[in-house]
Protein backbone atom coordinates (compact mmCIF):
# COMPACT_ATOMS: atom_id res chain seq x y z
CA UNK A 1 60.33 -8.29 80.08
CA UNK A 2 58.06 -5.57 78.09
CA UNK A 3 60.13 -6.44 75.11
CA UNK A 4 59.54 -9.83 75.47
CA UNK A 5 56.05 -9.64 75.70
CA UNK A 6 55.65 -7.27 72.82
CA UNK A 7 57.33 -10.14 70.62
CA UNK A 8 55.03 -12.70 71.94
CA UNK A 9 52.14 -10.02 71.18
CA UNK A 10 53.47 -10.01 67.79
CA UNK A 11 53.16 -13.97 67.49
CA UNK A 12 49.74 -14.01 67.27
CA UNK A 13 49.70 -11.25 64.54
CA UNK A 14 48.04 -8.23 66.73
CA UNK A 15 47.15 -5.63 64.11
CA UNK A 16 48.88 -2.37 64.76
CA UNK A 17 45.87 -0.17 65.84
CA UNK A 18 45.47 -2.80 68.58
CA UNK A 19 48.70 -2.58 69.92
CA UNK A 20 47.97 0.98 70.25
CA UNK A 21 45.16 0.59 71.94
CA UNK A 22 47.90 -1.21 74.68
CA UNK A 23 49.68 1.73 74.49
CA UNK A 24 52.70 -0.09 72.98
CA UNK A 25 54.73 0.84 70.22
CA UNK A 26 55.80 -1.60 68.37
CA UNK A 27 58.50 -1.85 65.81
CA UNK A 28 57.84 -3.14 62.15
CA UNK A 29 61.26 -3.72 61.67
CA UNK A 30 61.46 -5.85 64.71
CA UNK A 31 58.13 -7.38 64.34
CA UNK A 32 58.75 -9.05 60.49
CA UNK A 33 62.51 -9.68 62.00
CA UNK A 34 60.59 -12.14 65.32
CA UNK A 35 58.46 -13.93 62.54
CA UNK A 36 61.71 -14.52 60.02
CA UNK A 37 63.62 -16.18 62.92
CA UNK A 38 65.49 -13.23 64.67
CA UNK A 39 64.75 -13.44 68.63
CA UNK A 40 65.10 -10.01 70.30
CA UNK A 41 64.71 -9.74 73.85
């Protein structure tokens, strides 16, 4: 569930120092592989 909401975070193109301030780490990899198609839950 985290990791799905971290991909929907990612949707709306949350900067990176923003996610941190959520206290979750996101990916790069993963986050330009959700916008090119590539669902991971």
């Amino acid at each position: 569930m985290l990791k799905y909401l971290v991909n929907k975070l990612s949707l709306y193109s949350i900067g990176p120092y923003e996610m941190e301030f959520f206290g979750i780490e996101v990916n790069a990899t993963s986050k330009v592989d959700f916008r090119q198609g590539n669902w991971k839950f």
